[in-house]
Protein backbone atom coordinates (compact mmCIF):
# COMPACT_ATOMS: atom_id res chain seq x y z
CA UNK A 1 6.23 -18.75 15.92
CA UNK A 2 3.97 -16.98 18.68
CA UNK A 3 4.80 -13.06 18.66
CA UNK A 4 2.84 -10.11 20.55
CA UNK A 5 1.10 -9.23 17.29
CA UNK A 6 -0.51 -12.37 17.12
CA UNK A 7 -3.88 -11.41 18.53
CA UNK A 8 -3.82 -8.49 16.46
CA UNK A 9 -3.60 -10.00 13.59
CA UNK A 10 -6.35 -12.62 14.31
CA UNK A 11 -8.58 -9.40 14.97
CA UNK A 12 -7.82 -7.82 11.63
CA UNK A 13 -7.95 -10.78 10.02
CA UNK A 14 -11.62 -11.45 11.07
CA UNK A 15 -12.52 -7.68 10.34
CA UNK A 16 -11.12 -8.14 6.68
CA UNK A 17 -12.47 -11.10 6.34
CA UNK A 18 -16.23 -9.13 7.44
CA UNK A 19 -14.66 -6.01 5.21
CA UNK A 20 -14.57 -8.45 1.70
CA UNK A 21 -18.66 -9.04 2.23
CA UNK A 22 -19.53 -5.47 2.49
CA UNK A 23 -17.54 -5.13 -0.26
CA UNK A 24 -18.80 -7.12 -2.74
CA UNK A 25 -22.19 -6.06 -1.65
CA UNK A 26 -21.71 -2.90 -3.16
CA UNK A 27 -19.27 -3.70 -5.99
CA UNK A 28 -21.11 -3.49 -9.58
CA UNK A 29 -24.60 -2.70 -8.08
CA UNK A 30 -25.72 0.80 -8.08
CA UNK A 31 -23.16 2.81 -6.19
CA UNK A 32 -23.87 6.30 -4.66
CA UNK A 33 -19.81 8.52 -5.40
CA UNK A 34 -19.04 11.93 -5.28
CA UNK A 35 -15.61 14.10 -4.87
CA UNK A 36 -14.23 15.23 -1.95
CA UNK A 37 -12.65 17.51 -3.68
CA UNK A 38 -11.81 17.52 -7.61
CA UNK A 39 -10.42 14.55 -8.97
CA UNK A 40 -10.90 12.79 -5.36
CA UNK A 41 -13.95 10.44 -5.59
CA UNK A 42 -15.32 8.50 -2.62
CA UNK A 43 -18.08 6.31 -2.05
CA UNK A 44 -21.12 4.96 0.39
CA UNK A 45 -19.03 2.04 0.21
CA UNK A 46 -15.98 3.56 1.35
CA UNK A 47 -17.38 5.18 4.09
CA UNK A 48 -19.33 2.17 5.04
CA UNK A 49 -16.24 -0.20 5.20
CA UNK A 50 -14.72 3.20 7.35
CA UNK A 51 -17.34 2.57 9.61
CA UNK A 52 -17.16 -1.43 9.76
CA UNK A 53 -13.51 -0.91 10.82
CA UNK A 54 -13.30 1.38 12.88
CA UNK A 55 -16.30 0.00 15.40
CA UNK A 56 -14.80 -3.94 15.51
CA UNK A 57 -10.83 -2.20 15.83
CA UNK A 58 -11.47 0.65 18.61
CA UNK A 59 -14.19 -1.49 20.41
CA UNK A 60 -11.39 -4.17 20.93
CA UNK A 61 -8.67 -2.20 21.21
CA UNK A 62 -9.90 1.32 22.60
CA UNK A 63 -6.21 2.41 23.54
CA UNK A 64 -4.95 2.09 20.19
CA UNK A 65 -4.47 5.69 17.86
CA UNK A 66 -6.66 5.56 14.66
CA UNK A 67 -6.10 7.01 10.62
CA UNK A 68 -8.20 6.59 8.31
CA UNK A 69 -8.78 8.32 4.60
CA UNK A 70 -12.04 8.52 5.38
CA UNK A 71 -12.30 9.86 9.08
CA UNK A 72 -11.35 12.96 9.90
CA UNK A 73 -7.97 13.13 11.17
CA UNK A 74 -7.32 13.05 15.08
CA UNK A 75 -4.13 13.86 16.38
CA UNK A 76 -4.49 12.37 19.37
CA UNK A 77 -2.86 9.41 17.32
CA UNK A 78 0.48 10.89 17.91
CA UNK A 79 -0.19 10.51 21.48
CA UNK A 80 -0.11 6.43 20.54
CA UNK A 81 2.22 3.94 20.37
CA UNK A 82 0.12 1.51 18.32
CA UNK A 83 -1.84 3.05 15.97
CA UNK A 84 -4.48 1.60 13.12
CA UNK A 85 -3.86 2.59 9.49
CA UNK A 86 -6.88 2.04 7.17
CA UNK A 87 -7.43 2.43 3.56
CA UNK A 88 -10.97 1.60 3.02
CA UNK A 89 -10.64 1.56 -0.83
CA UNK A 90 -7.37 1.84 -2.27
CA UNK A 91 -8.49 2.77 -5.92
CA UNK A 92 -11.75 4.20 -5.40
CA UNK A 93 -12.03 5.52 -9.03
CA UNK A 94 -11.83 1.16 -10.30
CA UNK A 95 -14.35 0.38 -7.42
CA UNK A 96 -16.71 2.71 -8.89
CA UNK A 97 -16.21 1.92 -12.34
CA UNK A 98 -16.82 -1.73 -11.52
CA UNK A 99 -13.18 -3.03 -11.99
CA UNK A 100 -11.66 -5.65 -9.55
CA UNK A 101 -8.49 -3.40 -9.80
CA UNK A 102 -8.47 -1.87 -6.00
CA UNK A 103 -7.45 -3.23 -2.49
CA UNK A 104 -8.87 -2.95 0.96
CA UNK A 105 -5.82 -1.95 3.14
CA UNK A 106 -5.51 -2.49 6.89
CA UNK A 107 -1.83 -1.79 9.23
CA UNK A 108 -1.00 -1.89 12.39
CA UNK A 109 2.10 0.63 13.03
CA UNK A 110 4.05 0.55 16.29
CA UNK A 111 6.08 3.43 17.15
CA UNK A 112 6.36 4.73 13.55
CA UNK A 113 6.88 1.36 11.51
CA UNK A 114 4.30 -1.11 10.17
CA UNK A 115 3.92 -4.78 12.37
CA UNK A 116 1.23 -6.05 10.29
CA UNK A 117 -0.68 -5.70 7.20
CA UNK A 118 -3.17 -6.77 5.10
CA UNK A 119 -4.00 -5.62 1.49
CA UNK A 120 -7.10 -7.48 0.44
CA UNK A 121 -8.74 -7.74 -3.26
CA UNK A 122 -11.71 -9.47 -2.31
CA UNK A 123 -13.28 -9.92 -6.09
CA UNK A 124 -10.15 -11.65 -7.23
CA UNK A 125 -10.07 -13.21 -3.80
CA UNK A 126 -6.13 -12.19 -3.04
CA UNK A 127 -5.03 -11.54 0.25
CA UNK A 128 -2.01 -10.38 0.77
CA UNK A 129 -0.50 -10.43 4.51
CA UNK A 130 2.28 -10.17 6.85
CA UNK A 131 3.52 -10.10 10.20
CA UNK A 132 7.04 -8.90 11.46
CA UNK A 133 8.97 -11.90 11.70
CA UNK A 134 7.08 -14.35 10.07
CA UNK A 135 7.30 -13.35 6.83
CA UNK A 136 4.34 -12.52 4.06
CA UNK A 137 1.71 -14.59 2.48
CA UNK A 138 -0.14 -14.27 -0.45
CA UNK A 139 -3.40 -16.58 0.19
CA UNK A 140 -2.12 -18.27 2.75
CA UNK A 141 1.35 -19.23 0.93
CA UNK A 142 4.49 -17.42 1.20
CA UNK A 143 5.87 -14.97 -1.03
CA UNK A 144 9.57 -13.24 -1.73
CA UNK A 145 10.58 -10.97 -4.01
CA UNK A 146 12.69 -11.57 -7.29
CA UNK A 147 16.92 -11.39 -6.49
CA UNK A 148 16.86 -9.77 -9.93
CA UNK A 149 19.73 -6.79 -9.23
CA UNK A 150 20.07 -5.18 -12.94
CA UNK A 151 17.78 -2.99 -14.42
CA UNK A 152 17.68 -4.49 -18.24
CA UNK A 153 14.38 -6.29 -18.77
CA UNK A 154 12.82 -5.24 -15.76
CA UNK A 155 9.01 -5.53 -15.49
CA UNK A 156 8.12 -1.91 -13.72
CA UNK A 157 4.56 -0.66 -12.39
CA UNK A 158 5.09 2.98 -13.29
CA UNK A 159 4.96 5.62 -15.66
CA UNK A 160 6.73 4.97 -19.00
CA UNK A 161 6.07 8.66 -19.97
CA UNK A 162 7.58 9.78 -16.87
CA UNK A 163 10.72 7.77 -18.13
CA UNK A 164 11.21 9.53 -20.91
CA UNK A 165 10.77 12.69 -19.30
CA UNK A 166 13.43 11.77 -17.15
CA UNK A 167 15.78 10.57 -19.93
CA UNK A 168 15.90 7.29 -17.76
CA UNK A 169 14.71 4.94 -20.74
CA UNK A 170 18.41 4.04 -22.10
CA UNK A 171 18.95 2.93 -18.34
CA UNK A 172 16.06 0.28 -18.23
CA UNK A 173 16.38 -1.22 -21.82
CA UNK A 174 13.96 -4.25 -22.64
CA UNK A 175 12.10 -3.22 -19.49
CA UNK A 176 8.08 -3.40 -19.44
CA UNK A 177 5.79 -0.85 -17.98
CA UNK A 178 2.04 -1.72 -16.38
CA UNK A 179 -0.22 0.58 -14.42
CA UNK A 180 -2.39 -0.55 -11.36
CA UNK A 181 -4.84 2.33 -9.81
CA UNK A 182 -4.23 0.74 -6.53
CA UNK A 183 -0.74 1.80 -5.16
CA UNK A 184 -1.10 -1.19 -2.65
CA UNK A 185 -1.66 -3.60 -4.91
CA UNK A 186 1.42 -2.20 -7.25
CA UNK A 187 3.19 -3.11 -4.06
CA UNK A 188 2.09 -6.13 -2.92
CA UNK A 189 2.69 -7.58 -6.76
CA UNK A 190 6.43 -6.98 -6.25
CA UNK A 191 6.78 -8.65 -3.11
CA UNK A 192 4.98 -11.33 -4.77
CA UNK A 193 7.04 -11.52 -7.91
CA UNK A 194 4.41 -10.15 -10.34
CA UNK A 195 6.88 -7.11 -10.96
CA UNK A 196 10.42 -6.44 -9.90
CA UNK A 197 9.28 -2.80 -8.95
CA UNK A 198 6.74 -0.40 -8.57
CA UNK A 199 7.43 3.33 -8.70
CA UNK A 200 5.15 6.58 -7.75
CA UNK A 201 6.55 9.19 -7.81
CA UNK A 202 3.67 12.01 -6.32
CA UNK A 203 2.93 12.48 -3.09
CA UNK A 204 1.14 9.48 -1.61
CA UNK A 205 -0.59 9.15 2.34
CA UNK A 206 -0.43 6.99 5.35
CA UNK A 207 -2.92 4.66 4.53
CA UNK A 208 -1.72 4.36 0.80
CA UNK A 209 0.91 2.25 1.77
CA UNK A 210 1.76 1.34 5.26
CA UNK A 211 -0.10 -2.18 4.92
CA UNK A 212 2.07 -2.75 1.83
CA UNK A 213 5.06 -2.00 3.03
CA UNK A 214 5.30 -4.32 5.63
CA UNK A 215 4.09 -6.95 3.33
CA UNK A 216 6.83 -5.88 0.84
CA UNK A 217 9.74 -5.66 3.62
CA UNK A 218 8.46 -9.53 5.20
CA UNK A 219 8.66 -10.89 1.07
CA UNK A 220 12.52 -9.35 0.93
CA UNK A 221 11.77 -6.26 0.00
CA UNK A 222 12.09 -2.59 0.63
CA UNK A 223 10.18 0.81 0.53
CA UNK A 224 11.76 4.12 0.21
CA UNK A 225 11.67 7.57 -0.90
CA UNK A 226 13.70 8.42 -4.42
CA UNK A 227 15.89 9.41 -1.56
CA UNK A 228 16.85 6.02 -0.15
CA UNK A 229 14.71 7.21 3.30
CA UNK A 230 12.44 4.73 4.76
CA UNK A 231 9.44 6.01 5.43
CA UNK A 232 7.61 6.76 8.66
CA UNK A 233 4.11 6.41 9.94
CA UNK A 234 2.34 8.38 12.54
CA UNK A 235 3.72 11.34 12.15
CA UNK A 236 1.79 14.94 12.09
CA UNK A 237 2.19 15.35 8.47
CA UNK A 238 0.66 11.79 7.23
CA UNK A 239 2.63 12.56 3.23
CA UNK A 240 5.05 11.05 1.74
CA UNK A 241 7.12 12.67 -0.66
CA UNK A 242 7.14 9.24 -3.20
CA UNK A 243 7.18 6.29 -2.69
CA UNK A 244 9.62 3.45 -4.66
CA UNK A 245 9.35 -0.36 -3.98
CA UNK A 246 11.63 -3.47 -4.92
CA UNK A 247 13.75 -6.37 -4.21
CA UNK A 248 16.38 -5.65 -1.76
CA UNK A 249 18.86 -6.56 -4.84
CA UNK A 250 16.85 -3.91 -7.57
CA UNK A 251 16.98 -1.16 -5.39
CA UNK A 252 20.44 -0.36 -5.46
CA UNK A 253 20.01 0.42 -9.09
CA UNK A 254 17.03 2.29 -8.80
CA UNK A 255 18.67 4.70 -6.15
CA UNK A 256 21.68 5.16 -8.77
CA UNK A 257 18.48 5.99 -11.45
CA UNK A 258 16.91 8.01 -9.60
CA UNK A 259 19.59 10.36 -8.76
CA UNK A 260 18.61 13.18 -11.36
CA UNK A 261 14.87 13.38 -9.58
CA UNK A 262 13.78 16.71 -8.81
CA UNK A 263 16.76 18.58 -10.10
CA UNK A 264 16.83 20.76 -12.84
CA UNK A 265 18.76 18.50 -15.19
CA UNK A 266 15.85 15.86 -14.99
CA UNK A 267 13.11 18.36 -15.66
């Protein structure tokens, strides 16, 4: 099926493919980091896969808006309807420490909502990807999310400690916890069945996850706040309170969890 984000998509495609190279040029050789502020490390490499995207986006599509984590931010975005999303590195902190646990994330959002995505891990060479309306792909094959709709035995990227501080352990019993430094990739392994959900509950930006979550909503999935809002892209503010991710079927249950956050009876 032809759509109008077709060409799009066959540009971003190419300039992920070019982004993976870079990449891997840099990963495990000597790498020059520093913090942009404490506890915020960057790279050469992320700025130099900032760069690469930027120049082959804008240079083909000079009317689209553009955010970045690396480039400082422009509001004349707001003034667009189609605007770039980029997460150079997604997990920064494993790309420096030479572990093949971070994504290279890439969105197109229209109007507020991601149209396409790619989250790439281009040293385990998976590449996740969507388009609206044609459903997401995980190296080229398609991917849903599990129908599971209970919470008992659950596999869960998030914080068992921050379970028990909630008191929400009795709720989830049997159920496995993992951590992944990349909240992308958390995402992009529940719309591909590696998890059943992936929960983060701090304050996450733009370019954390708008590449996931339309990757996640093409698999069968869905992206909220512990609220049960969507979230929106493009905005002035580019937060987002927290960000939860499932199966359309888990996520009922997670909402009826997740009641007690940020009240005083959960703290």
């Amino acid at each position: 099926m032809t759509t109008e984000f077709d060409n799009d998509f066959a540009l971003l495609s190419h300039t992920m493919q070019e982004a993976g190279h870079i990449a891997r040029r840099y990963f495990n050789n000597t790498l020059k980091s520093w913090e942009k502020k404490p506890g915020d490390p960057v790279s050469e490499a992320d700025l130099a896969l900032d760069t690469h995207f930027k120049e082959k986006l804008l240079a083909a599509r000079p009317d689209y808006g553009w955010l970045s984590e690396e480039t400082a931010d422009d509001l004349s975005r707001l003034e667009k309807s189609r605007v770039w999303i980029i997460d150079p590195i997604d997990g920064t902190r494993s790309f420096i420490a030479g572990k093949p646990e971070f994504t290279i994330c890439a969105a197109l959002v229209e109007d507020g909502k991601p149209v396409l995505g790619i989250v790439y891990n281009p040293i385990l060479e998976e590449l996740y990807e969507a388009v609206h309306g044609q459903g997401a792909k995980l190296n080229g094959k398609s991917i849903t999310c599990s129908k599971k709709s209970d919470l008992f035995n659950a596999k869960l990227i998030a914080s068992r400690k921050s379970f028990e501080w909630h008191g929400w352990l009795e709720s989830v019993k049997g159920a496995t916890f993992s951590h992944v430094n990349s909240i992308a990739y958390r995402m992009v392994k529940v719309a591909s069945q590696e998890a059943h959900a992936s929960l983060s509950l701090t304050q996450k930006s733009d370019w954390d996850v708008a590449a996931a979550d339309i990757i996640l909503a093409e698999a069968g999935g869905i992206t909220t706040t512990t609220q049960g809002n969507k979230l929106v892209y493009n905005r002035k503010s580019i937060n987002q309170r927290n960000v939860i991710s499932s199966g359309i079927s888990f996520h009922p249950q997670l909402m009826k969890l997740l009641k007690t956050f940020g009240t005083a009876k959960s703290f």
